[in-house]
N, C-alpha and C. Protein backbone atom coordinates (compact mmCIF):
# COMPACT_ATOMS: atom_id res chain seq x y z
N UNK A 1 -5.31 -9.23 -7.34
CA UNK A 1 -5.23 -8.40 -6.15
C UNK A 1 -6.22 -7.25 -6.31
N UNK A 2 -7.12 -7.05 -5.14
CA UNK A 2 -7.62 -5.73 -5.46
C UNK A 2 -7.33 -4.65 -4.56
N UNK A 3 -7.67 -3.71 -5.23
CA UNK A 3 -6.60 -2.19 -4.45
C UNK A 3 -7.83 -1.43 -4.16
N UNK A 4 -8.10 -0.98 -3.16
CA UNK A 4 -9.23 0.04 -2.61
C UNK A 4 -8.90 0.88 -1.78
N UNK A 5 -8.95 2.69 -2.67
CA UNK A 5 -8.74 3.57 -1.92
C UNK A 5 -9.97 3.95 -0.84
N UNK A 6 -9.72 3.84 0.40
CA UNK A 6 -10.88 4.34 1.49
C UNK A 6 -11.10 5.73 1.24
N UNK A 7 -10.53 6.74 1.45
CA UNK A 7 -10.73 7.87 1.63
C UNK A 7 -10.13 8.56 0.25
N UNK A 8 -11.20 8.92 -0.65
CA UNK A 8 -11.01 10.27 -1.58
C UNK A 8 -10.55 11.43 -1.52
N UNK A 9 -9.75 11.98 -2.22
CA UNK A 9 -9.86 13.29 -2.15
C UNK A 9 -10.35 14.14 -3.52
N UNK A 10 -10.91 15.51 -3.17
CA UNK A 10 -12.38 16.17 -3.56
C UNK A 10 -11.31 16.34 -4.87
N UNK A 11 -10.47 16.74 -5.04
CA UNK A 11 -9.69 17.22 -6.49
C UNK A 11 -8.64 16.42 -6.64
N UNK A 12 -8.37 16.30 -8.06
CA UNK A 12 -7.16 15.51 -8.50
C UNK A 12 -7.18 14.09 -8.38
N UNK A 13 -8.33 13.68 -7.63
CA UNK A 13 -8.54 12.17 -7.26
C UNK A 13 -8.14 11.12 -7.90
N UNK A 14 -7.94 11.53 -9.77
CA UNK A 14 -8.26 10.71 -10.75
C UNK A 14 -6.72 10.20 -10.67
N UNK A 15 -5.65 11.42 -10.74
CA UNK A 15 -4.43 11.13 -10.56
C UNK A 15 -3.67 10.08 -9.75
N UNK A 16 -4.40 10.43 -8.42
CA UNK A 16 -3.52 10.27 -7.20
C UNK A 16 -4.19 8.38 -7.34
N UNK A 17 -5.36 8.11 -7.42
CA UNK A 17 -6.00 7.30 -7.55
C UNK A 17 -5.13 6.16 -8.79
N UNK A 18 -4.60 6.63 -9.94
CA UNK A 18 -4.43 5.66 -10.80
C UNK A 18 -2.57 5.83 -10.86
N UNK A 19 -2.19 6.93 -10.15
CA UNK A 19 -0.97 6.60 -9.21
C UNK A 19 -0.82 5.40 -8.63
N UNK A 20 -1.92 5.44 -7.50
CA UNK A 20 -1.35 4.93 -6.28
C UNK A 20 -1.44 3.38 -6.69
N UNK A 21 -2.98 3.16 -7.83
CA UNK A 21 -3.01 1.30 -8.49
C UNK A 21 -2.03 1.03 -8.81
N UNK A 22 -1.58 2.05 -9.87
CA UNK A 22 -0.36 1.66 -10.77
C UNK A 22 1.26 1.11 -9.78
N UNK A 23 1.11 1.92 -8.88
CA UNK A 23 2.42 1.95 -7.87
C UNK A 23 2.35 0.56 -7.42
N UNK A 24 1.48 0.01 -6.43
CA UNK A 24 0.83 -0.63 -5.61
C UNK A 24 0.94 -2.13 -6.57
N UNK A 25 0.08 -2.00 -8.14
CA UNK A 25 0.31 -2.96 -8.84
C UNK A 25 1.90 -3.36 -8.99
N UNK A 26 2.17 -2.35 -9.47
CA UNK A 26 3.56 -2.92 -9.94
C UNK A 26 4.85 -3.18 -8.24
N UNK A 27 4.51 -3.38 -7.52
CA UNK A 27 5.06 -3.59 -6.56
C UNK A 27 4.98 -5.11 -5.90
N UNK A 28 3.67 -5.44 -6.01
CA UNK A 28 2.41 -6.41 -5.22
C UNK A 28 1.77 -7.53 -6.60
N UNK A 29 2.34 -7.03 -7.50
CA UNK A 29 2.26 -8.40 -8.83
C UNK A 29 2.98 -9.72 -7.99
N UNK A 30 4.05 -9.58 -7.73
CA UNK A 30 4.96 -10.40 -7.07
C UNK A 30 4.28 -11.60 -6.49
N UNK A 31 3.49 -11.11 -5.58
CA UNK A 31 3.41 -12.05 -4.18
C UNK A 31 1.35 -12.29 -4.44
N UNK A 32 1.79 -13.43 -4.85
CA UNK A 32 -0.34 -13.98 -5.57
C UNK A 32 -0.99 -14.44 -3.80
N UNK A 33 -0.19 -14.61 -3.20
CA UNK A 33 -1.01 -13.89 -1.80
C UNK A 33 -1.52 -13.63 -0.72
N UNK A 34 -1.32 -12.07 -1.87
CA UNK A 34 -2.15 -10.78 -1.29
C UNK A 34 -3.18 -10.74 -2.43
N UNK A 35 -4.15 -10.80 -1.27
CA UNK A 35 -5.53 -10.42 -1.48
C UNK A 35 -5.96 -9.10 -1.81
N UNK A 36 -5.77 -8.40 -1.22
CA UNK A 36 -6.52 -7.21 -1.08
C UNK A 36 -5.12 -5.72 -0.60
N UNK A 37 -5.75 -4.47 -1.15
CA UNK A 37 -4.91 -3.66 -0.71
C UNK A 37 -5.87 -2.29 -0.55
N UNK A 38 -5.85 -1.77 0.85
CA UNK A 38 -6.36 -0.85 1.22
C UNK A 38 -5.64 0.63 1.42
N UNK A 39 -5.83 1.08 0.89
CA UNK A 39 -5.49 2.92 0.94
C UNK A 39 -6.23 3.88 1.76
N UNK A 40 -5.66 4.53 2.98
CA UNK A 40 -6.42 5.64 3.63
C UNK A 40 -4.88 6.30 3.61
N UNK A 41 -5.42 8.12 3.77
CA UNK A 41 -4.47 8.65 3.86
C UNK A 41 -5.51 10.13 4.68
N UNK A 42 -4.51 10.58 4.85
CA UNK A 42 -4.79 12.03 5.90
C UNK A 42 -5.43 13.10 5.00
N UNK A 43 -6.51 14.01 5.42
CA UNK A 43 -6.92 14.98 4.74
C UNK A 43 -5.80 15.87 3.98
N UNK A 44 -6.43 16.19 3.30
CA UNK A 44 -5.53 17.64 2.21
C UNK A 44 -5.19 18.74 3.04
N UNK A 45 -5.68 19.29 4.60
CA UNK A 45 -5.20 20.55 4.72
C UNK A 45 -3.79 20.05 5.48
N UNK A 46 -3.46 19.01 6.56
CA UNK A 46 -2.42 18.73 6.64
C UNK A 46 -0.67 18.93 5.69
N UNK A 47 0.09 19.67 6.45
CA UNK A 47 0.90 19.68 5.29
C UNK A 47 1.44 18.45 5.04
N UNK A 48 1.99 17.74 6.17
CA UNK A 48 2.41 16.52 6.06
C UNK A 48 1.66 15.27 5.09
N UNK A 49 2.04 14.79 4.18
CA UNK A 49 0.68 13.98 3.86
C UNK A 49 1.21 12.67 4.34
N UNK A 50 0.28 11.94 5.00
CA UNK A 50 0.47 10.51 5.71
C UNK A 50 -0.09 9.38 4.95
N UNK A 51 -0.02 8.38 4.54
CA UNK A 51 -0.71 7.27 4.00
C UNK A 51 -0.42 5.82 4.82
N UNK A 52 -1.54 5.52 5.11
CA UNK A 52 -1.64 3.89 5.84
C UNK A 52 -2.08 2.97 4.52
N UNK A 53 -1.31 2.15 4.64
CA UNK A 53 -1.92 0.69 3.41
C UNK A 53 -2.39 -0.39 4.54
N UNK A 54 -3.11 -1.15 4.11
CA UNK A 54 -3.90 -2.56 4.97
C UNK A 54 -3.75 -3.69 3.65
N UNK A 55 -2.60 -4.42 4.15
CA UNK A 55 -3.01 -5.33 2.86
C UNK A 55 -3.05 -6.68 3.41
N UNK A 56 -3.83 -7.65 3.15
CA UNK A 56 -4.96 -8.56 3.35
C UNK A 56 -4.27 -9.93 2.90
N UNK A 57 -3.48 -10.46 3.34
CA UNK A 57 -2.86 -12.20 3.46
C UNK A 57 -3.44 -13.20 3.79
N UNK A 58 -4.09 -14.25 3.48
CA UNK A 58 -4.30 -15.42 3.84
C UNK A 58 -4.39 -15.51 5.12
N UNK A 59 -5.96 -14.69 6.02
CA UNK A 59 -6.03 -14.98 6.93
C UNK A 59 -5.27 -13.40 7.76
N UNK A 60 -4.40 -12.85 7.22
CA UNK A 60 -4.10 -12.15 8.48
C UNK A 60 -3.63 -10.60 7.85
N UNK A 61 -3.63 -9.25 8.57
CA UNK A 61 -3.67 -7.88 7.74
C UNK A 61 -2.77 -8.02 8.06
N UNK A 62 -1.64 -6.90 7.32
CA UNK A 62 0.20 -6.28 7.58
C UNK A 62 -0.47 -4.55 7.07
N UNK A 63 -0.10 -3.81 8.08
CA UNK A 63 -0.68 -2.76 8.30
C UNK A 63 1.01 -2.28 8.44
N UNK A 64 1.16 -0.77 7.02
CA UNK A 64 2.11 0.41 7.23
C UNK A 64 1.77 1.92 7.93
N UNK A 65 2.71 2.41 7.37
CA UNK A 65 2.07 3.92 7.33
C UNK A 65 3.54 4.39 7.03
N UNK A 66 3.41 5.49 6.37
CA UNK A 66 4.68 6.52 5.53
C UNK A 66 3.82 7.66 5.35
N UNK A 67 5.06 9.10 5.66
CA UNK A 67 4.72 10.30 5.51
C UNK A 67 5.39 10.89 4.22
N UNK A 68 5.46 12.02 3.45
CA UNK A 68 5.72 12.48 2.66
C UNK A 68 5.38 14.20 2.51
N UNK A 69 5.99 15.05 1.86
CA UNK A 69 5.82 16.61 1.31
C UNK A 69 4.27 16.05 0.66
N UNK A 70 4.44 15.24 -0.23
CA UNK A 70 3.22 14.90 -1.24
C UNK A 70 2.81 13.65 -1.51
N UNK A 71 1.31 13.76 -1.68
CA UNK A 71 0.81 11.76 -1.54
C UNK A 71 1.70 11.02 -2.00
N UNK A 72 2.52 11.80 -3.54
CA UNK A 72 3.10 10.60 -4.27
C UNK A 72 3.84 9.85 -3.66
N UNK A 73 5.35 10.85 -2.56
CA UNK A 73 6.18 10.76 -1.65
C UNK A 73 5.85 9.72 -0.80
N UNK A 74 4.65 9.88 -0.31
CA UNK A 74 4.21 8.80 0.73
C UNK A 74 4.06 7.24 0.29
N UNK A 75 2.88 7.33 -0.52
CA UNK A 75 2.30 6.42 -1.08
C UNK A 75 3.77 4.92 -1.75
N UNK A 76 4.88 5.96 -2.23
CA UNK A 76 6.07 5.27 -2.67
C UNK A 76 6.76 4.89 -1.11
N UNK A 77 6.71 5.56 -0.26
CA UNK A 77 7.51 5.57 1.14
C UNK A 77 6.85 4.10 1.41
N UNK A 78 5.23 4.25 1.73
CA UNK A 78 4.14 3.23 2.32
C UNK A 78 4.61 2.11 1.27
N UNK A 79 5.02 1.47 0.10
CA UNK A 79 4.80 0.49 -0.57
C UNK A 79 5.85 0.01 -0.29
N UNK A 80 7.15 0.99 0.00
CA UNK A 80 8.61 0.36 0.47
C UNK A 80 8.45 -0.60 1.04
N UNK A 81 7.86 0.01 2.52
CA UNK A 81 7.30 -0.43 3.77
C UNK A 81 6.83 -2.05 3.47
N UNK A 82 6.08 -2.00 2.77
CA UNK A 82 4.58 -3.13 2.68
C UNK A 82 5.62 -4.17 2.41
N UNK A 83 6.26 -3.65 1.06
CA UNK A 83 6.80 -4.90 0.32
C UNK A 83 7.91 -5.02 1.13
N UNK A 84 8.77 -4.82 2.44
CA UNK A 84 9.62 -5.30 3.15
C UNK A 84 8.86 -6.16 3.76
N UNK A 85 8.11 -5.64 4.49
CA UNK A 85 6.99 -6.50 5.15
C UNK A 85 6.62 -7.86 4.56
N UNK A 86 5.99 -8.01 2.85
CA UNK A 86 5.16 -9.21 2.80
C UNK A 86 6.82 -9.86 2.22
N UNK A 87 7.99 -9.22 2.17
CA UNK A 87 8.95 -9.97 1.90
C UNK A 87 9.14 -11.14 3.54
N UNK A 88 9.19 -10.61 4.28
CA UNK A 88 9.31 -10.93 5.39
C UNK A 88 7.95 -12.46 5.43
N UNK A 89 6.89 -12.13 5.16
CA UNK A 89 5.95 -13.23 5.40
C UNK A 89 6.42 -14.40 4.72
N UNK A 90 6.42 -13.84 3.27
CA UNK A 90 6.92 -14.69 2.25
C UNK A 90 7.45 -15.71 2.71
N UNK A 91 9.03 -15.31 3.17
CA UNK A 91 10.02 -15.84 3.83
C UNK A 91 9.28 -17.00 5.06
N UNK A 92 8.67 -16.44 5.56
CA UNK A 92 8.30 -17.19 7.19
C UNK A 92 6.84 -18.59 6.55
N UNK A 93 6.76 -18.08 5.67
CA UNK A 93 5.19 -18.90 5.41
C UNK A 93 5.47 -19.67 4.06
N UNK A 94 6.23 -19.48 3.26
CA UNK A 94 6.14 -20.12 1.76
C UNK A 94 7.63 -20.21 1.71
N UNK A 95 8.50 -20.97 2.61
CA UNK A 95 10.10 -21.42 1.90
C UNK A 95 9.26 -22.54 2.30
N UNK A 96 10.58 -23.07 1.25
CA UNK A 96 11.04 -24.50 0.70
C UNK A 96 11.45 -24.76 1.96
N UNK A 97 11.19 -26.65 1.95
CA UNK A 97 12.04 -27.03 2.69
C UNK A 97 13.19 -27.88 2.02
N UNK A 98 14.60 -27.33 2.54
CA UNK A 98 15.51 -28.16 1.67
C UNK A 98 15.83 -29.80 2.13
């Protein structure tokens, strides 16, 4: 799976950045796939911090978004999200038939 943050931020990047793989990895190991996982989130002066994920299925995107006090907040909110979501595909695209 690869994880690509869109939008940087100017300080702390290194953190929030090997946060958000680490999170994202260990969430999204699961399900071989997902292709791809995209990170944008809202500038730094916002207090709210917002994060959208785009993650990339066989053919078709599943697009979140989660708010938070702080990226971390979000970023954990947004993966909830995702992985209800590709639970949901899972389900619709890869059962068994009994």
């Amino acid at each position: 799976m690869d994880i690509k943050i869109e939008k940087g931020m100017s300080e702390s990047s290194n953190y929030f950045e090997n946060y958000a793989i680490e999170t994202l990895e260990k969430h999204f190991n699961q399900f071989p796939f997902v292709q791809s996982v995209k990170i944008f989130f809202r500038a730094k002066k916002h207090e709210t911090k917002k994060i959208k994920l785009q993650a990339r299925v066989k053919g078709k995107d599943v697009f979140v978004e989660a708010s938070g006090a702080k990226y971390d907040i979000a970023i954990d909110n947004a993966a909830q999200k995702l992985k209800s979501q590709l639970i949901k595909y899972k389900t619709k695209h890869y059962s068994k038939a009994s």
